[in-house]
PDB file of N, CA and C in Angstrom:
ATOM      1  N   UNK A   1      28.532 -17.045   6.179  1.00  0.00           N
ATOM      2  CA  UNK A   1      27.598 -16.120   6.790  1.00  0.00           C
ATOM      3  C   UNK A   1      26.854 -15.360   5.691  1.00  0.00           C
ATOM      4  N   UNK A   2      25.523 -15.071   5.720  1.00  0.00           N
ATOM      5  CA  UNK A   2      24.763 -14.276   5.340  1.00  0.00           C
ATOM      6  C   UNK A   2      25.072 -13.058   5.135  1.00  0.00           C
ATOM      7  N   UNK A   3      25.026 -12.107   4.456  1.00  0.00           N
ATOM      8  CA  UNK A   3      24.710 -10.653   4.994  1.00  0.00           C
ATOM      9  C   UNK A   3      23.491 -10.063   3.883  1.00  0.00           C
ATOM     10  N   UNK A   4      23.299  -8.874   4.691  1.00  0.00           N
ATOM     11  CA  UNK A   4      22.150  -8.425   4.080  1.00  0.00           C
ATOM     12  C   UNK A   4      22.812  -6.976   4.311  1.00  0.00           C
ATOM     13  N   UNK A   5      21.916  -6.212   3.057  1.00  0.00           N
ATOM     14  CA  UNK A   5      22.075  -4.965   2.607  1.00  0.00           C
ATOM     15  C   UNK A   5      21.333  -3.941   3.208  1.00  0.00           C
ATOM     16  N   UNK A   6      21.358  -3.007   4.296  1.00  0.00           N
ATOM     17  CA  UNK A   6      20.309  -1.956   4.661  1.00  0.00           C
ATOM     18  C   UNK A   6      20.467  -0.492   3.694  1.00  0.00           C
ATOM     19  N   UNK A   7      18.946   0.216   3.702  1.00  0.00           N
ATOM     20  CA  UNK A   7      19.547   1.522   4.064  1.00  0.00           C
ATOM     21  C   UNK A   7      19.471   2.668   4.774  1.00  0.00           C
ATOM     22  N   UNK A   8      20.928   3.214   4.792  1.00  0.00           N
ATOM     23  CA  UNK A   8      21.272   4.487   5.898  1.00  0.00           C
ATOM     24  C   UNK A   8      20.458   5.701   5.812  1.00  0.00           C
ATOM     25  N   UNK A   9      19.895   6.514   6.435  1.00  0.00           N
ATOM     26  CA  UNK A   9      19.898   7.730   5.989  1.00  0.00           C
ATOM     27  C   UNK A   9      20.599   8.687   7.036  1.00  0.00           C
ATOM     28  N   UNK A  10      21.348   9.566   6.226  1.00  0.00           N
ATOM     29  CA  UNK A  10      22.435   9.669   7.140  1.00  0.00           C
ATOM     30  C   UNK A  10      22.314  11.360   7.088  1.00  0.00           C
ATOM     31  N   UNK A  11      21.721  12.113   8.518  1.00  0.00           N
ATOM     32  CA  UNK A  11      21.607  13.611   8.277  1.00  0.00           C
ATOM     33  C   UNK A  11      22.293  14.275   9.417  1.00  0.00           C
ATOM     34  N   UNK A  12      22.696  15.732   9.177  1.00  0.00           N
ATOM     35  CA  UNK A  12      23.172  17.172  10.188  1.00  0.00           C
ATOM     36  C   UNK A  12      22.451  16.768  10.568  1.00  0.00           C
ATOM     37  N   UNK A  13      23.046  16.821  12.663  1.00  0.00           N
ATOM     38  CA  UNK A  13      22.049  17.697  13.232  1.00  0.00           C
ATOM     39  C   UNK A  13      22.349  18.674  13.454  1.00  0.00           C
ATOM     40  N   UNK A  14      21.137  19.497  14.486  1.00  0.00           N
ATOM     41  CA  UNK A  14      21.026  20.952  14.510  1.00  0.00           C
ATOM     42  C   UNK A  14      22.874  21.258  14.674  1.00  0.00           C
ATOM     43  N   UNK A  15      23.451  20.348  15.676  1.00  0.00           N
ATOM     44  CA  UNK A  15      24.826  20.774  16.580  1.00  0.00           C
ATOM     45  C   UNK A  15      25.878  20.546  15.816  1.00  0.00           C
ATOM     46  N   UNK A  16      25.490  19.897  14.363  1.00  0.00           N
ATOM     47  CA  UNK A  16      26.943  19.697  13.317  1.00  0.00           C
ATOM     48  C   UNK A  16      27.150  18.325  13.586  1.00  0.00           C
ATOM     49  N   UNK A  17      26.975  17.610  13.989  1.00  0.00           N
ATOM     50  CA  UNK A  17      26.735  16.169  14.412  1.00  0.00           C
ATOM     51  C   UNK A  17      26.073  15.365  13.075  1.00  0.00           C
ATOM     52  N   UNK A  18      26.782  14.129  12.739  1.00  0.00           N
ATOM     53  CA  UNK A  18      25.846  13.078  12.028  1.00  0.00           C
ATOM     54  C   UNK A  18      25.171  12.087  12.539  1.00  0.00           C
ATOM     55  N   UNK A  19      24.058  11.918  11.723  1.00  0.00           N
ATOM     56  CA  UNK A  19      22.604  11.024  12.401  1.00  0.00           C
ATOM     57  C   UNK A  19      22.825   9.986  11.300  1.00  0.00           C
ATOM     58  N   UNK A  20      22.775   8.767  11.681  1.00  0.00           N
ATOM     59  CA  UNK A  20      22.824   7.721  10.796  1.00  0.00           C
ATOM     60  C   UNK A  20      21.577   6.865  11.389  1.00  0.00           C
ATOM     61  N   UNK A  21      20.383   6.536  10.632  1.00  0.00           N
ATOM     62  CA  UNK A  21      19.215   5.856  11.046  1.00  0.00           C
ATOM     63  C   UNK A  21      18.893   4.578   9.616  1.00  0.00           C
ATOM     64  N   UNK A  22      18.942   3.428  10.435  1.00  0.00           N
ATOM     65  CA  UNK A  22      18.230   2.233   9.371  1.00  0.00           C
ATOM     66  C   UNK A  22      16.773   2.467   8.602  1.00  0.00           C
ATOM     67  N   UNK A  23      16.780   2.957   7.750  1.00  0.00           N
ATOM     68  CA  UNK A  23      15.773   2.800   7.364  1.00  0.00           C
ATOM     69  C   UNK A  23      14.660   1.995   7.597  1.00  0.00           C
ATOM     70  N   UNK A  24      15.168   0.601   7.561  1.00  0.00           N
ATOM     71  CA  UNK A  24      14.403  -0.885   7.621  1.00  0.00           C
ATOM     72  C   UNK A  24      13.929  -0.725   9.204  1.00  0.00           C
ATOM     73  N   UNK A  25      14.553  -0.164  10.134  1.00  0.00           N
ATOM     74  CA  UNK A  25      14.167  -0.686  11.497  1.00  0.00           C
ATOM     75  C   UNK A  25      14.734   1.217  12.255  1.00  0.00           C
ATOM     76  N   UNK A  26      13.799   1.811  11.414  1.00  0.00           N
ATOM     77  CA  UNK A  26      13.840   3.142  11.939  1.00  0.00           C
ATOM     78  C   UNK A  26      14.141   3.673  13.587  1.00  0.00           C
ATOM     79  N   UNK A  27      13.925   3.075  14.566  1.00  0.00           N
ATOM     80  CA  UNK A  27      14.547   2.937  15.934  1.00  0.00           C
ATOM     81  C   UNK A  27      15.721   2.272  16.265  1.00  0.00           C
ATOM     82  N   UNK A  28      16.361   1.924  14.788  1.00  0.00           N
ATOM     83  CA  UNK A  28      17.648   1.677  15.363  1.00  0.00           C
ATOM     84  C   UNK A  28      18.929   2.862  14.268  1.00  0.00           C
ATOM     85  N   UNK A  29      19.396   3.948  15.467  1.00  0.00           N
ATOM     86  CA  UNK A  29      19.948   4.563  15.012  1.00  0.00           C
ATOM     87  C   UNK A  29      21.070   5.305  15.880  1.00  0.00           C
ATOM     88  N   UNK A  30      22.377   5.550  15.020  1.00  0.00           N
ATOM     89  CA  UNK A  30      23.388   6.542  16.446  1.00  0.00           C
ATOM     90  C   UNK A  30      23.514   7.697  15.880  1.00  0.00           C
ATOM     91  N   UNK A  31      24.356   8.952  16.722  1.00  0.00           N
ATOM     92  CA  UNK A  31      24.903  10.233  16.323  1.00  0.00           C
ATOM     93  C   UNK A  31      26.338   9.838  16.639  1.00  0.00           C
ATOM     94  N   UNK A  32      27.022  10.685  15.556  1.00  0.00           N
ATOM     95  CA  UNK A  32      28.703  10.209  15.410  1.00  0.00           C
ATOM     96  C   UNK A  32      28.927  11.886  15.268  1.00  0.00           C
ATOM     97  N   UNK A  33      30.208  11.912  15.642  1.00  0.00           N
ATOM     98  CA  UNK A  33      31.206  13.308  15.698  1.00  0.00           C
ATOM     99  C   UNK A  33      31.079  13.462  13.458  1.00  0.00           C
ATOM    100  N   UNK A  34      30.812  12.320  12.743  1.00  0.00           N
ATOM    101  CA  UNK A  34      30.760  13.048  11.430  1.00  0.00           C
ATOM    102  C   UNK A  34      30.534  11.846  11.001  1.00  0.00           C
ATOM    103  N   UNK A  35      30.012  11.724   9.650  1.00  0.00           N
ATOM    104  CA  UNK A  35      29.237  10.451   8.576  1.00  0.00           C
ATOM    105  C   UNK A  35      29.665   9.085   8.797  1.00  0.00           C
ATOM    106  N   UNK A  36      31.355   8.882   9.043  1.00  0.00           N
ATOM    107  CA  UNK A  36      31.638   7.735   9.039  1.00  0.00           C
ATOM    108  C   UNK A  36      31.707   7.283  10.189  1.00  0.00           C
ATOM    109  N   UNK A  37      31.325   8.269  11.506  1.00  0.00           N
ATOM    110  CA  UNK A  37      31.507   7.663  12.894  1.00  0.00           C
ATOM    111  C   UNK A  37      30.545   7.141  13.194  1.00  0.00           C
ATOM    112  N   UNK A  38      29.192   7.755  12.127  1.00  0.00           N
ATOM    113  CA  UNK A  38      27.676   7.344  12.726  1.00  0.00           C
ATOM    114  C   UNK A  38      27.237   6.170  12.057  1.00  0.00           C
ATOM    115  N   UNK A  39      28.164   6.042  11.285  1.00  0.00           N
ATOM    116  CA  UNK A  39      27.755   4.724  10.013  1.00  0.00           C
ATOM    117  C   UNK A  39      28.238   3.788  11.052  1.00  0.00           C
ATOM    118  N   UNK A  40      29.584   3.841  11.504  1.00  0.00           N
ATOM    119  CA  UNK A  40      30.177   2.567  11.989  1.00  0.00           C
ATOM    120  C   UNK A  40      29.709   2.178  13.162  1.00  0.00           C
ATOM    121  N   UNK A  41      29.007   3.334  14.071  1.00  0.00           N
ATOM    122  CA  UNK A  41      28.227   3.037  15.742  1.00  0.00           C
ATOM    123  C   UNK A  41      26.721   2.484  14.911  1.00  0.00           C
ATOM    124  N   UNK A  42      25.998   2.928  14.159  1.00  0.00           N
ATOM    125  CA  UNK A  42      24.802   2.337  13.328  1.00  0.00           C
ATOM    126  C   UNK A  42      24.967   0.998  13.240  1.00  0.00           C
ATOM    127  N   UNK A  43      26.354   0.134  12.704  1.00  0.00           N
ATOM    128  CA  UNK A  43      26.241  -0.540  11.895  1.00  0.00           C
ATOM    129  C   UNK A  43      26.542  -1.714  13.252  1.00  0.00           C
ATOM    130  N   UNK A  44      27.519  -1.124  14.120  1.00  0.00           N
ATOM    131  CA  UNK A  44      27.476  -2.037  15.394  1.00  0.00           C
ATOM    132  C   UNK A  44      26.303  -2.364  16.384  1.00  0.00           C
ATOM    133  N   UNK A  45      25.248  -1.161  16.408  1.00  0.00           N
ATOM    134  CA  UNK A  45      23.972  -1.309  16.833  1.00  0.00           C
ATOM    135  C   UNK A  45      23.346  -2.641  16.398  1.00  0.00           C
ATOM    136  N   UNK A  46      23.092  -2.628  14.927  1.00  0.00           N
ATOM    137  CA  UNK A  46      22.268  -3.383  13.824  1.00  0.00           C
ATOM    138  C   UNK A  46      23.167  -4.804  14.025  1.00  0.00           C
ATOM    139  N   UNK A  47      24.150  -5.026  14.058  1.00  0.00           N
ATOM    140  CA  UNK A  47      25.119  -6.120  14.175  1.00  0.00           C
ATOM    141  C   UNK A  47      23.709  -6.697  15.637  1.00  0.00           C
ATOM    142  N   UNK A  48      24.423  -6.127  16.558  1.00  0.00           N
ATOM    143  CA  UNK A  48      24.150  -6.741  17.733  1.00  0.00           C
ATOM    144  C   UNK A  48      22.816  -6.746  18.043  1.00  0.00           C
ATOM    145  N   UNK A  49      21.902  -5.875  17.273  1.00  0.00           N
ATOM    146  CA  UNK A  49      19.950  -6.271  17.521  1.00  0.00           C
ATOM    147  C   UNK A  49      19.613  -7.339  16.907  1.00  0.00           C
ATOM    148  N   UNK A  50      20.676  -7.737  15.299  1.00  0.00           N
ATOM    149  CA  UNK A  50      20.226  -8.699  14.573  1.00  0.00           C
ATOM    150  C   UNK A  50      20.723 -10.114  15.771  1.00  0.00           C
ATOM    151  N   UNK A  51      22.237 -10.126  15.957  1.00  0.00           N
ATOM    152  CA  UNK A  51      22.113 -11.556  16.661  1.00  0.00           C
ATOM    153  C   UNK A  51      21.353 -11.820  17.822  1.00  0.00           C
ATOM    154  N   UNK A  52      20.360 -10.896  18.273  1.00  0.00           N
ATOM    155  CA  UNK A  52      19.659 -11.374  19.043  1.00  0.00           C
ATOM    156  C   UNK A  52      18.172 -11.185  18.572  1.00  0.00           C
ATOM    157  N   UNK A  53      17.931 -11.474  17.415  1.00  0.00           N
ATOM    158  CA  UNK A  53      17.130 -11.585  16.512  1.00  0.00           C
ATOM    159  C   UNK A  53      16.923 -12.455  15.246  1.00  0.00           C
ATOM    160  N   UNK A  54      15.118 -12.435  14.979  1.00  0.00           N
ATOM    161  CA  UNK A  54      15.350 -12.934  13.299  1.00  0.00           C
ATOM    162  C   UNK A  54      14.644 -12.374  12.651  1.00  0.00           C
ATOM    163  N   UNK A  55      14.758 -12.241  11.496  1.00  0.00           N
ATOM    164  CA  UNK A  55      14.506 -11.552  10.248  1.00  0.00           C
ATOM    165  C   UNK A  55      13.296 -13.014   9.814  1.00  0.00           C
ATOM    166  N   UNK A  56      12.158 -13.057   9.145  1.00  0.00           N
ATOM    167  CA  UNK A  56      11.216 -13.984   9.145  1.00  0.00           C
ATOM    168  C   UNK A  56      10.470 -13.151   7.707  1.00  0.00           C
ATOM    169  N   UNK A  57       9.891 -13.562   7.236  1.00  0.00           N
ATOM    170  CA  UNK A  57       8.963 -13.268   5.895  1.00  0.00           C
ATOM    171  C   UNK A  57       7.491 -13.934   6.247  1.00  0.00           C
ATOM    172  N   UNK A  58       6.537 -13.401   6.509  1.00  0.00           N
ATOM    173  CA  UNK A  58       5.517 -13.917   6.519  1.00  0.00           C
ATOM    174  C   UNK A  58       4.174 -13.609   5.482  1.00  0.00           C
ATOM    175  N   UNK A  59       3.069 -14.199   5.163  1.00  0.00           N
ATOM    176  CA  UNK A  59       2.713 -13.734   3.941  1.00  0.00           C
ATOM    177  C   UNK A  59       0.815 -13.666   4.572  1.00  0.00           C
ATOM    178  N   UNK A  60       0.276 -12.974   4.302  1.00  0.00           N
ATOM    179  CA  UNK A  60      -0.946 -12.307   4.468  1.00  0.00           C
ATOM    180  C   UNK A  60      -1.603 -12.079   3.436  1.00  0.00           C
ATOM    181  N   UNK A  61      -2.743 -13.243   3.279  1.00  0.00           N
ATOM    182  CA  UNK A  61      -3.758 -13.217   1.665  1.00  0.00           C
ATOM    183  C   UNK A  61      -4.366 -12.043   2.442  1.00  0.00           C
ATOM    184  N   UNK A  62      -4.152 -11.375   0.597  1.00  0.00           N
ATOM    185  CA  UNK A  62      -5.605  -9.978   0.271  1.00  0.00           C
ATOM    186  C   UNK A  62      -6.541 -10.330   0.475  1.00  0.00           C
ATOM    187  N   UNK A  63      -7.523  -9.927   0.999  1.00  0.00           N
ATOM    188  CA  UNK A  63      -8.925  -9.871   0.877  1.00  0.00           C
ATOM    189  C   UNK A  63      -9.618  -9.658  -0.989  1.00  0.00           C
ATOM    190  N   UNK A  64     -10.068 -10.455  -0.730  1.00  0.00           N
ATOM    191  CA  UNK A  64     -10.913 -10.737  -2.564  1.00  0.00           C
ATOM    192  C   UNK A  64     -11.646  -9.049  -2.655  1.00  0.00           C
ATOM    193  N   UNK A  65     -11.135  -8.554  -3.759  1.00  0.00           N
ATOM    194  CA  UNK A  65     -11.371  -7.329  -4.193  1.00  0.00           C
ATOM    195  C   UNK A  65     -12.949  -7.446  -4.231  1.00  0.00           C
ATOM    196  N   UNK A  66     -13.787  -6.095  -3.664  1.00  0.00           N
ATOM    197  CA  UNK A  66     -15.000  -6.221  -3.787  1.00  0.00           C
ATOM    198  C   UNK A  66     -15.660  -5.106  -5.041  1.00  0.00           C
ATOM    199  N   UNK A  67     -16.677  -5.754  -5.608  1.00  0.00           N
ATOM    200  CA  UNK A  67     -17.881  -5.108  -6.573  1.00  0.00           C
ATOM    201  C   UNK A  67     -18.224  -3.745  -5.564  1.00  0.00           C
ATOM    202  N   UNK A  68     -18.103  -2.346  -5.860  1.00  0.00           N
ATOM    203  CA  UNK A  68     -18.850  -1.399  -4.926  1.00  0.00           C
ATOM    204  C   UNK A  68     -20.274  -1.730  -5.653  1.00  0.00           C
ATOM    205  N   UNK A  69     -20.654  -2.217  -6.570  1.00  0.00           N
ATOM    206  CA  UNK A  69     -22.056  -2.036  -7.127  1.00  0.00           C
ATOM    207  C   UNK A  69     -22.795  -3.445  -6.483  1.00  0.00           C
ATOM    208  N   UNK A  70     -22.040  -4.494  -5.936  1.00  0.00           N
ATOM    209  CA  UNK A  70     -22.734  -5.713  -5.878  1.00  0.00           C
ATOM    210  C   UNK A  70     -24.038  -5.705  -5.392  1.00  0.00           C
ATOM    211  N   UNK A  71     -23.968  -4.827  -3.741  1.00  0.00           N
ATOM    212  CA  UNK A  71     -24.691  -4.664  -2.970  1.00  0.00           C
ATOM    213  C   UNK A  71     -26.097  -4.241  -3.643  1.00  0.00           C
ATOM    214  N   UNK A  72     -26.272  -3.864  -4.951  1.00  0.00           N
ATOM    215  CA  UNK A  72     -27.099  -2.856  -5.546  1.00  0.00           C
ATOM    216  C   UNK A  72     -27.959  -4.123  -6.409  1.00  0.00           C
ATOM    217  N   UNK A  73     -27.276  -5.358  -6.435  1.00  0.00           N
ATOM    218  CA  UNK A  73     -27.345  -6.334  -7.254  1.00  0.00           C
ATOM    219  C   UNK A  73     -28.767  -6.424  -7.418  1.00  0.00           C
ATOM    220  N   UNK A  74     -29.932  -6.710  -8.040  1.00  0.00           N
ATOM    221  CA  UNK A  74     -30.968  -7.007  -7.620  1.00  0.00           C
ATOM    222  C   UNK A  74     -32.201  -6.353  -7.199  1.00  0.00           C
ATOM    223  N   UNK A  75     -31.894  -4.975  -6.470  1.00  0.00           N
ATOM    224  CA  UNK A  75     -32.884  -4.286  -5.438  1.00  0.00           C
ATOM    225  C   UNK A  75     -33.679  -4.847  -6.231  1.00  0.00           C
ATOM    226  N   UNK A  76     -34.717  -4.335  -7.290  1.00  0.00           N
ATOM    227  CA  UNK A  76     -35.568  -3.743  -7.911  1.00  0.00           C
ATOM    228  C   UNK A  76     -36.074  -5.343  -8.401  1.00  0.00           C
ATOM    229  N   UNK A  77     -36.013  -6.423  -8.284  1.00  0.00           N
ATOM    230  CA  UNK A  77     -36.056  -7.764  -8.854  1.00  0.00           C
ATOM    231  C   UNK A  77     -37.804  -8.415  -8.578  1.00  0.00           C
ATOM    232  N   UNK A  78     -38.114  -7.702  -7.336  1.00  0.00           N
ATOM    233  CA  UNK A  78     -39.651  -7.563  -7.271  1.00  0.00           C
ATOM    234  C   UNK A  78     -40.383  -6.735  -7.083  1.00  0.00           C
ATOM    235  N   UNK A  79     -40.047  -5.554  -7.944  1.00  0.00           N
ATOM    236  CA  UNK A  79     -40.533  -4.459  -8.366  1.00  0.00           C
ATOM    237  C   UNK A  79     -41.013  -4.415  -9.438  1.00  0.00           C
ATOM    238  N   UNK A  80     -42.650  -4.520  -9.825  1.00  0.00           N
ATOM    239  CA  UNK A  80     -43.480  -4.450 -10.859  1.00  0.00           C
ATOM    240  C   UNK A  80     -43.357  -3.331 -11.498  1.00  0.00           C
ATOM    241  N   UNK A  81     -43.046  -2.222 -10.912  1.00  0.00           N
ATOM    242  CA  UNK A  81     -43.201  -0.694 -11.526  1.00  0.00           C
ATOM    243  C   UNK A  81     -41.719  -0.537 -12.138  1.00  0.00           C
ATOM    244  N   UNK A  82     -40.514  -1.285 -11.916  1.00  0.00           N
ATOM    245  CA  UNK A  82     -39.138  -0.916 -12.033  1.00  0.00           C
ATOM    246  C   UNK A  82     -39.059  -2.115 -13.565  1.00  0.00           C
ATOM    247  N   UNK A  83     -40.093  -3.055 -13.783  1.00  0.00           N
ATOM    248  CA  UNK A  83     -39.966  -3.887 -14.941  1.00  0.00           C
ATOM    249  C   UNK A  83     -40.826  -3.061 -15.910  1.00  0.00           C
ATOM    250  N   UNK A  84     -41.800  -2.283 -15.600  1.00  0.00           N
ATOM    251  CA  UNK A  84     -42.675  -1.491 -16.941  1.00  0.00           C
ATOM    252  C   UNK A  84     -41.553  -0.670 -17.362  1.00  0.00           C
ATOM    253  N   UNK A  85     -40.557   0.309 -15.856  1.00  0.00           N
ATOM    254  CA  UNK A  85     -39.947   1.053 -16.195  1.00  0.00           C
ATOM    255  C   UNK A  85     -38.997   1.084 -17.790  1.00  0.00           C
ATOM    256  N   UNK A  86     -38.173  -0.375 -17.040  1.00  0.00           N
ATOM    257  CA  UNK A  86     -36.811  -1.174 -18.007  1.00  0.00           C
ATOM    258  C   UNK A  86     -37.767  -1.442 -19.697  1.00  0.00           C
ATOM    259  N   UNK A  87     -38.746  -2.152 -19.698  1.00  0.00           N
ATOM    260  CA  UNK A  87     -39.859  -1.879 -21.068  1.00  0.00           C
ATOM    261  C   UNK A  87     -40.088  -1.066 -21.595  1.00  0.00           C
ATOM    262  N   UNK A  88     -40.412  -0.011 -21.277  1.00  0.00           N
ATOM    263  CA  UNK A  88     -40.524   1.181 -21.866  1.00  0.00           C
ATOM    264  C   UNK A  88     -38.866   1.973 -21.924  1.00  0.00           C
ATOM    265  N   UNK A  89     -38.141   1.973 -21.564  1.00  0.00           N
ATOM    266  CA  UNK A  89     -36.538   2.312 -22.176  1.00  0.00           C
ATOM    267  C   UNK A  89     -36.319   1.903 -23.089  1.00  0.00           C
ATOM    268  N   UNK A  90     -35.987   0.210 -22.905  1.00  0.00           N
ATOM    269  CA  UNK A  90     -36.141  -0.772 -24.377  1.00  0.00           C
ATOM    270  C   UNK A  90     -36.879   0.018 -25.095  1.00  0.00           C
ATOM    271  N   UNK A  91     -37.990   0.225 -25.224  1.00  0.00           N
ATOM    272  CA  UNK A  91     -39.195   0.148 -26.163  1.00  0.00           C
ATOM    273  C   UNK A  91     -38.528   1.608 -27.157  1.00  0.00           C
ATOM    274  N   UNK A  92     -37.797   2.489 -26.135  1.00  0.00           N
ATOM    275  CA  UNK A  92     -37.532   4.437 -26.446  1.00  0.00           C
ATOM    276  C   UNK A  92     -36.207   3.878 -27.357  1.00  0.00           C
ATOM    277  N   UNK A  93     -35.443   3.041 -26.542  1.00  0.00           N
ATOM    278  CA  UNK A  93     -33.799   3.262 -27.129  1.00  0.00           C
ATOM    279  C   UNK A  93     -34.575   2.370 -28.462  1.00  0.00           C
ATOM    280  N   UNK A  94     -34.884   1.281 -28.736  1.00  0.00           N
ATOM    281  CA  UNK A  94     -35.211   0.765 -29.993  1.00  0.00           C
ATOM    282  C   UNK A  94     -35.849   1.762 -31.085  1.00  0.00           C
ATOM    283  N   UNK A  95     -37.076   2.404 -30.445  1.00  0.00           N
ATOM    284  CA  UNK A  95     -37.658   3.506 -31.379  1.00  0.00           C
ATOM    285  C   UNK A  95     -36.359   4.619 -32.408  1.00  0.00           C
ATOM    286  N   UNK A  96     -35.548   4.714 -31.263  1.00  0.00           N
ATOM    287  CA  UNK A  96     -34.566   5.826 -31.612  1.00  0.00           C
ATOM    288  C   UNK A  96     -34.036   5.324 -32.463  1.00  0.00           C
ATOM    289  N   UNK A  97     -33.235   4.396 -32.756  1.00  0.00           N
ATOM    290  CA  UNK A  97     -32.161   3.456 -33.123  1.00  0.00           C
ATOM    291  C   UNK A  97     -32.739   3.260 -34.665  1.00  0.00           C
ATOM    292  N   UNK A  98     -34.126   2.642 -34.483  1.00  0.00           N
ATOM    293  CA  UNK A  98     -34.826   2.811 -35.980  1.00  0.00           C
ATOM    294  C   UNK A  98     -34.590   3.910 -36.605  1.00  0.00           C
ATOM    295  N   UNK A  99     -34.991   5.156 -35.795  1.00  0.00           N
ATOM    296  CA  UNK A  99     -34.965   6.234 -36.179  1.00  0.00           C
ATOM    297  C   UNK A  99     -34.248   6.830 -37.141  1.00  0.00           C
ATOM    298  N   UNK A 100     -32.536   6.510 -36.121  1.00  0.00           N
ATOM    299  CA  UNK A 100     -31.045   6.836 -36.806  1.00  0.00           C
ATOM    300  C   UNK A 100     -31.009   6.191 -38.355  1.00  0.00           C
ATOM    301  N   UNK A 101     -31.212   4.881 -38.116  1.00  0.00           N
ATOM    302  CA  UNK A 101     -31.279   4.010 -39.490  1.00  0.00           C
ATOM    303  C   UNK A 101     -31.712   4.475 -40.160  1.00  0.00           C
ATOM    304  N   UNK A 102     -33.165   5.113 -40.600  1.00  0.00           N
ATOM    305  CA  UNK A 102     -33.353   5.276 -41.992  1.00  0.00           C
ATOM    306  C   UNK A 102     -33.746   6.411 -42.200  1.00  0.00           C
TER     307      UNK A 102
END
């Protein structure tokens, strides 16, 4: 037989009572007169949901990470006034650059 490892979280309640809850399957949980009564009614719960159950792994591709800029790709591509613009930058950052040099 298999077994598998859960975990407990095991708290007071208000009445002095212990709460023992599966982590893994958070609706499955008992209250015991103290820690080890709630572990062992927990653990008989989980016994008997699993054999009428299965445990399965299934796998879900990510979505291909997106560019936030992609959308932006291009605008300006038949824009006559946005190509003098980009020319004349060139034309400033080169001027400067000489500048630094000598």
């Amino acid at each position: 037989m298999v077994s598998s490892t859960y975990k407990i979280l095991l708290e007071q309640t208000a009445d002095g009572q212990s709460s023992a809850t599966v982590l893994e399957i958070p609706d499955c949980h008992a209250i015991g007169i103290d820690p080890q009564a709630a572990i062992s009614q927990v653990q008989t719960r989980l016994t008997e949901r699993l054999a009428k159950a299965q445990i399965i792994s299934i796998e879900i591709p990510a979505p291909p990470p997106q560019n936030p800029w992609i959308e932006f790709a291009g605008i300006f591509k038949d824009d006559a006034d946005f190509a003098d613009i980009t020319k004349a930058i060139r034309a400033e950052r080169t001027s400067n650059e000489s500048a630094t040099l000598s």
